[in-house]
C-alpha atoms as a PDB file:
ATOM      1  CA  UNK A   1     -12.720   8.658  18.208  1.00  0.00           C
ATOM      2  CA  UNK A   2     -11.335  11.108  20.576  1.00  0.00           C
ATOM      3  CA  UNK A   3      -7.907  11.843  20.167  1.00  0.00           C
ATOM      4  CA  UNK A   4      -4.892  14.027  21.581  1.00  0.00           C
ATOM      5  CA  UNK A   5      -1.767  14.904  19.985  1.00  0.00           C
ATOM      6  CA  UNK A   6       0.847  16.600  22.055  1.00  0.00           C
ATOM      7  CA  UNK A   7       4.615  16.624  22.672  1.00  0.00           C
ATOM      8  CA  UNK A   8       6.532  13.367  23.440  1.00  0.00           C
ATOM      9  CA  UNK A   9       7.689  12.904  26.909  1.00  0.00           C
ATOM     10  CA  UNK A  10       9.877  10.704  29.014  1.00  0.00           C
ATOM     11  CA  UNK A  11       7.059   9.114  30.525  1.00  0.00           C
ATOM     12  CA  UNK A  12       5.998   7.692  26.487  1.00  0.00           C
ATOM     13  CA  UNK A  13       9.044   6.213  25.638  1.00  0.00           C
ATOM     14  CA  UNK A  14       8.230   2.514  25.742  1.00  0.00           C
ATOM     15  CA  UNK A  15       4.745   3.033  24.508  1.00  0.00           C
ATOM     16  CA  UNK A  16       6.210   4.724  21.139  1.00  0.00           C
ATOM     17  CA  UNK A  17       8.753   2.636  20.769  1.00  0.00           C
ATOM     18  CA  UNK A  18       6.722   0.124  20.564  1.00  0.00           C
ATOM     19  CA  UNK A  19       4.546   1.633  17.919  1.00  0.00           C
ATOM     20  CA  UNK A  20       7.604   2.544  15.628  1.00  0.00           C
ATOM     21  CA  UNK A  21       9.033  -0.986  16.097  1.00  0.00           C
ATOM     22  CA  UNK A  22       5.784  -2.680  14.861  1.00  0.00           C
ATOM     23  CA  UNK A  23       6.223  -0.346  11.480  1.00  0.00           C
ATOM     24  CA  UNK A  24      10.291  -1.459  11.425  1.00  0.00           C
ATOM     25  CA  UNK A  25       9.491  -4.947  11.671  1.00  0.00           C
ATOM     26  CA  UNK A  26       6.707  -4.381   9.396  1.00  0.00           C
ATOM     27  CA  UNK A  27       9.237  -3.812   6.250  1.00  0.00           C
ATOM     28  CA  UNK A  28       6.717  -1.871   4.538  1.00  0.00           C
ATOM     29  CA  UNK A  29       7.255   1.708   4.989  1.00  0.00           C
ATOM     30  CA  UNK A  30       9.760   2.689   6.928  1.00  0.00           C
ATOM     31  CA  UNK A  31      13.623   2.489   5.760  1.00  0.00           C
ATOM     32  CA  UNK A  32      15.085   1.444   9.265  1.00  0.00           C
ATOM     33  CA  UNK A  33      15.861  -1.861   9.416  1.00  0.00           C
ATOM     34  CA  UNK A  34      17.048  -2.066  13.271  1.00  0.00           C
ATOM     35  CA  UNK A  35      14.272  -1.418  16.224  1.00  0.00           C
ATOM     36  CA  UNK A  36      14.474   0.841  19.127  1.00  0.00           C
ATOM     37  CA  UNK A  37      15.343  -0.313  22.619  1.00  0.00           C
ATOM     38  CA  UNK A  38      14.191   1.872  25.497  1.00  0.00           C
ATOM     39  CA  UNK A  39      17.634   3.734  25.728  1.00  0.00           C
ATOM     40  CA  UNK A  40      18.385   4.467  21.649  1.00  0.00           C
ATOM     41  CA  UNK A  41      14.546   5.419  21.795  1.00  0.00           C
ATOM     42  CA  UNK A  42      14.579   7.633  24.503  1.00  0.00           C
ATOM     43  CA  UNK A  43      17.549   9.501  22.125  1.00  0.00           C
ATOM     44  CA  UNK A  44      16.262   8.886  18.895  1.00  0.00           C
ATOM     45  CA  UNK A  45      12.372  10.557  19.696  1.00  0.00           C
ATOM     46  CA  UNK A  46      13.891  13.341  22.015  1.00  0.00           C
ATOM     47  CA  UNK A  47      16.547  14.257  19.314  1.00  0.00           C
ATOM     48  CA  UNK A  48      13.987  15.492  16.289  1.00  0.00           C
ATOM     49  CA  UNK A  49      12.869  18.734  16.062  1.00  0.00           C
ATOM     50  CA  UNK A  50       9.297  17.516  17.433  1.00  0.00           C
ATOM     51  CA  UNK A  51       7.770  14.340  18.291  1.00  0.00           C
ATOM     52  CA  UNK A  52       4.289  14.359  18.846  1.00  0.00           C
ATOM     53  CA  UNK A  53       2.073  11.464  19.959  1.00  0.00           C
ATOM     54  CA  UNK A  54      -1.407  10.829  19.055  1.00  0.00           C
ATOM     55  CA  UNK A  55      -3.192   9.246  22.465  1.00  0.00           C
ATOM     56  CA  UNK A  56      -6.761   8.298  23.275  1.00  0.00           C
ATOM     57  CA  UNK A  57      -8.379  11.257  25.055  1.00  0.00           C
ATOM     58  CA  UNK A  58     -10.512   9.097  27.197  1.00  0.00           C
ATOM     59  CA  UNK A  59      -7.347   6.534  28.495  1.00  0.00           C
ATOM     60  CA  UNK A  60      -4.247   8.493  27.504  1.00  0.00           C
ATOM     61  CA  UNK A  61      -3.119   5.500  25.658  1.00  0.00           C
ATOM     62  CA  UNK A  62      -0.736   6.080  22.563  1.00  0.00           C
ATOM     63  CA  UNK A  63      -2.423   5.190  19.194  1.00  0.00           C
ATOM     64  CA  UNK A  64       0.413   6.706  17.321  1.00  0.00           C
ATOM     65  CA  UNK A  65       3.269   9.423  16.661  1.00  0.00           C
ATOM     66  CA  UNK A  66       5.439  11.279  14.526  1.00  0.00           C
ATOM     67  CA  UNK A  67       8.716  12.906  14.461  1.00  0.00           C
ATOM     68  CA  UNK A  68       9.521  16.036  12.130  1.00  0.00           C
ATOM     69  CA  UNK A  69      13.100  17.074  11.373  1.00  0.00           C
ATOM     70  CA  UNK A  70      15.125  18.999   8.842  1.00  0.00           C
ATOM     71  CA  UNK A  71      15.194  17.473   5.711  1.00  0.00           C
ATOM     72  CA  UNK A  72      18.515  19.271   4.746  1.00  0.00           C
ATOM     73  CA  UNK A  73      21.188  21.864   5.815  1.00  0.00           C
ATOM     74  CA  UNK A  74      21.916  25.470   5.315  1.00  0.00           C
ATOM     75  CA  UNK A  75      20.158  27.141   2.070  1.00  0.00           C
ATOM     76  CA  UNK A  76      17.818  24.167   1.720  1.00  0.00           C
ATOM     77  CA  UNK A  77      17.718  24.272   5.990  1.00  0.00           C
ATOM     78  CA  UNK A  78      13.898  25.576   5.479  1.00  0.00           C
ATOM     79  CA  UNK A  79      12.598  21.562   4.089  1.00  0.00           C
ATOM     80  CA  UNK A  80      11.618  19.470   6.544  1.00  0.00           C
ATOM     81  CA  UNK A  81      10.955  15.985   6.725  1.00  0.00           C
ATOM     82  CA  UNK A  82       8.203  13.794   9.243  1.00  0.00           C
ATOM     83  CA  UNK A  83       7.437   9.941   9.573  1.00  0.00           C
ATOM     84  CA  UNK A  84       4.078   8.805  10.532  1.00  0.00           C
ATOM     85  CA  UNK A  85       3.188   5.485  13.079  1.00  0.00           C
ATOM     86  CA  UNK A  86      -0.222   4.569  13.799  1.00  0.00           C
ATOM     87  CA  UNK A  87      -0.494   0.869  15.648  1.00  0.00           C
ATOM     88  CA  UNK A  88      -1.788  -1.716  13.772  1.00  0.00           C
ATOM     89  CA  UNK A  89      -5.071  -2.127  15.573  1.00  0.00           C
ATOM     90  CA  UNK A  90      -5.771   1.453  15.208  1.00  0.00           C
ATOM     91  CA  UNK A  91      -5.402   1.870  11.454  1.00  0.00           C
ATOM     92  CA  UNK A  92      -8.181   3.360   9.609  1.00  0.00           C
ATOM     93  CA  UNK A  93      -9.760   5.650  12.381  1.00  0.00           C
ATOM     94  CA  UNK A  94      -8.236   8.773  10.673  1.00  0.00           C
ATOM     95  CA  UNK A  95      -5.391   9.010  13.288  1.00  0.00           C
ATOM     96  CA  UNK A  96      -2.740   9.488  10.111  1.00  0.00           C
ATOM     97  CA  UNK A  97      -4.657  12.301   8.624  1.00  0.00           C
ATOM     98  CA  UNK A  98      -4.921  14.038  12.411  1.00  0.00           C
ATOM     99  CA  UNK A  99      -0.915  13.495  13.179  1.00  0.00           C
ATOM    100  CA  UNK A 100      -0.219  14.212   9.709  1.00  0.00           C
ATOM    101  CA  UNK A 101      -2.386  17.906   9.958  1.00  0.00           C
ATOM    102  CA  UNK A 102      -0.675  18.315  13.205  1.00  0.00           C
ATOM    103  CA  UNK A 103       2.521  17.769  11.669  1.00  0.00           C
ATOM    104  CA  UNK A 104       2.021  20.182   8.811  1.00  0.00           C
ATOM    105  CA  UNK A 105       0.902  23.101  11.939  1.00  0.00           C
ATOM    106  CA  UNK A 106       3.923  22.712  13.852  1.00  0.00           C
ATOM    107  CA  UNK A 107       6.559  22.499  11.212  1.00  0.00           C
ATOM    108  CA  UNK A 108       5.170  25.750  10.239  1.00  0.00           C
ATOM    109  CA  UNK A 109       4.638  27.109  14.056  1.00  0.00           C
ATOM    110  CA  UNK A 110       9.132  25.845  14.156  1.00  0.00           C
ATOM    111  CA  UNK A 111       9.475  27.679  10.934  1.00  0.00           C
ATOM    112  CA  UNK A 112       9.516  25.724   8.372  1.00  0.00           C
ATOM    113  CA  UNK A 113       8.344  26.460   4.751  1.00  0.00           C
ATOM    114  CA  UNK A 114       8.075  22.841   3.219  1.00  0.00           C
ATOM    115  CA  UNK A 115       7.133  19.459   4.412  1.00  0.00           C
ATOM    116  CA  UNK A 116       8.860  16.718   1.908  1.00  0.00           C
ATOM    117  CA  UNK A 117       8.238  13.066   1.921  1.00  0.00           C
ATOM    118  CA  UNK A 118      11.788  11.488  -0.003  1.00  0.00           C
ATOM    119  CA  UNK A 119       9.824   8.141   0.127  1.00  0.00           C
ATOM    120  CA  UNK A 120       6.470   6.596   0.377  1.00  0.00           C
ATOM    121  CA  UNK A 121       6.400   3.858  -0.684  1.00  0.00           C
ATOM    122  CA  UNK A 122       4.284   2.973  -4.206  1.00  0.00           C
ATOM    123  CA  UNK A 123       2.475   0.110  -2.409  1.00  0.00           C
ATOM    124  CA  UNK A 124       1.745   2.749   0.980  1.00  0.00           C
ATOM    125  CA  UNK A 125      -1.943   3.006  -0.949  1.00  0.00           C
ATOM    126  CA  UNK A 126      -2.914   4.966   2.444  1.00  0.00           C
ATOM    127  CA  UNK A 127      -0.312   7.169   2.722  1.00  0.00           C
ATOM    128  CA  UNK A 128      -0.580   7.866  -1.186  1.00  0.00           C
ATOM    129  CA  UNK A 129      -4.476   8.550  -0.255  1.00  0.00           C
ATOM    130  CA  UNK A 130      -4.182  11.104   2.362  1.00  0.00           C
ATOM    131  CA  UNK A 131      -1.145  13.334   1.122  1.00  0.00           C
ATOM    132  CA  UNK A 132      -3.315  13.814  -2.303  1.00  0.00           C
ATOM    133  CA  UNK A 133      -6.371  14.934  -0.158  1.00  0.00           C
ATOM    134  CA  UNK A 134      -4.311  16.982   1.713  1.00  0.00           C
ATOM    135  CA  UNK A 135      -2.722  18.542  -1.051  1.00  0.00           C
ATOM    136  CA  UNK A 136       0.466  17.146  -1.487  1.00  0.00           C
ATOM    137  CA  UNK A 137       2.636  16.986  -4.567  1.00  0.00           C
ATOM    138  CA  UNK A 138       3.774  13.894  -6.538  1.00  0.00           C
ATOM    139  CA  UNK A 139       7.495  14.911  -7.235  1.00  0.00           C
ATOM    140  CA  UNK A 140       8.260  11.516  -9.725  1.00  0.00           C
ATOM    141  CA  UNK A 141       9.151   8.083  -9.055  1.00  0.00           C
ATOM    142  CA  UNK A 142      11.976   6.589  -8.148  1.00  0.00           C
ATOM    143  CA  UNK A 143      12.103   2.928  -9.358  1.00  0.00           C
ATOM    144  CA  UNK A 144      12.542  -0.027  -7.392  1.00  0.00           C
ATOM    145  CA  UNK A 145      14.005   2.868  -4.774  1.00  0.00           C
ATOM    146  CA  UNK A 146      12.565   0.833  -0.897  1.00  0.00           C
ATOM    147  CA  UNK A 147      13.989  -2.542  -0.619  1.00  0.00           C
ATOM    148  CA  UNK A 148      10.453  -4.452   1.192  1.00  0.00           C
ATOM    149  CA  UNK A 149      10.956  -6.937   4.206  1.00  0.00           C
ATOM    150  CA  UNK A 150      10.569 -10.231   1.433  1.00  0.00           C
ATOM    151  CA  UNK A 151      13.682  -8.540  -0.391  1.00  0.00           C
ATOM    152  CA  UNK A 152      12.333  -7.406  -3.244  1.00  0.00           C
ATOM    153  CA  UNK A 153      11.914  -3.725  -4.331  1.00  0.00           C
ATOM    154  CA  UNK A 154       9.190  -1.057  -4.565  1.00  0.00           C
ATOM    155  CA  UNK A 155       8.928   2.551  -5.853  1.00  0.00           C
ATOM    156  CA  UNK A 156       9.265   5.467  -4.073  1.00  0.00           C
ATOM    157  CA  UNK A 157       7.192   8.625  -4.990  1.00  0.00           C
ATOM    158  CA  UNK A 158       8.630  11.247  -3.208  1.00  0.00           C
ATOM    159  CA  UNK A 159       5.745  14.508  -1.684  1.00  0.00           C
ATOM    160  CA  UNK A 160       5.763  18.177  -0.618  1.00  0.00           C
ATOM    161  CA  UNK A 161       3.876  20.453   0.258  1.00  0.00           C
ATOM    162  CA  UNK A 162       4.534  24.077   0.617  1.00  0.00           C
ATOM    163  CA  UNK A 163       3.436  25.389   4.613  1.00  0.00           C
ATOM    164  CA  UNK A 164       1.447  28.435   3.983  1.00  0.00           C
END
């Protein structure tokens, strides 16, 4: 599959917030409870450091996105932090690993020395996949630390990787 990944812009604003709402509703992954409406979207993607969307190269169409943002402040201002979204009927076409490898490019190219993941989820058997083949670190669990959609709770295993 042919994809694209390139800045956010006004003009993508309902597509991704539809993708990032299907992973909210989802109760899976992500720790936001409360979806995006066009307005708090339009904010919330133009507000992080980057937001890049993945879109078909043939039809333009947005298959997924991901934002990247500090992680922390001052002395520990270098860490960043990035959430993935693929749409449902896209999953397992590789579009993760290519927004994920994207991800780890800019936050350098913005000057950042770390990429840290505080919490993928223990069930996330994807996620868990692709940051070991891309060389990310296991830092530890943290029991029962994501509360899932049903109500009951998960691990977290938190990542890095260092952005040589």
């Amino acid at each position: 599959m042919n994809v694209d990944i390139r800045e956010f812009t006004d003009n993508d604003v309902d597509a991704a917030t539809a993708v990032w709402n299907e992973v909210v509703k989802d109760g899976q992954a992500f720790p936001q409870e409360e979806t995006l409406d066009r307005a708090s979207g339009a904010e919330f993607f133009k507000s992080q450091s980057f937001t890049g969307v993945a879109c078909g190269a043939d039809t333009g169409e947005i298959l997924g996105l991901y934002i990247l943002h500090p992680n922390n402040v001052g002395r520990c201002g270098h860490i960043c932090n990035a959430s993935y979204a693929v749409r449902s009927d896209m999953r397992g076409r590789h579009i993760g690993e290519m927004l994920v490898t994207h991800c780890m490019k800019k936050a350098k190219e913005i000057g950042f020395g770390i990429l840290q993941f505080n919490a993928v989820v223990r069930t996330n058997e994807s996620a868990l996949a692709l940051y070991k083949k891309l060389g990310f670190t296991q830092l530890g669990v943290i029991p029962r630390g994501f509360r899932v959609k049903d109500g009951h709770y998960e691990d977290i295993i938190p990542h890095y990787i260092e952005l040589n």
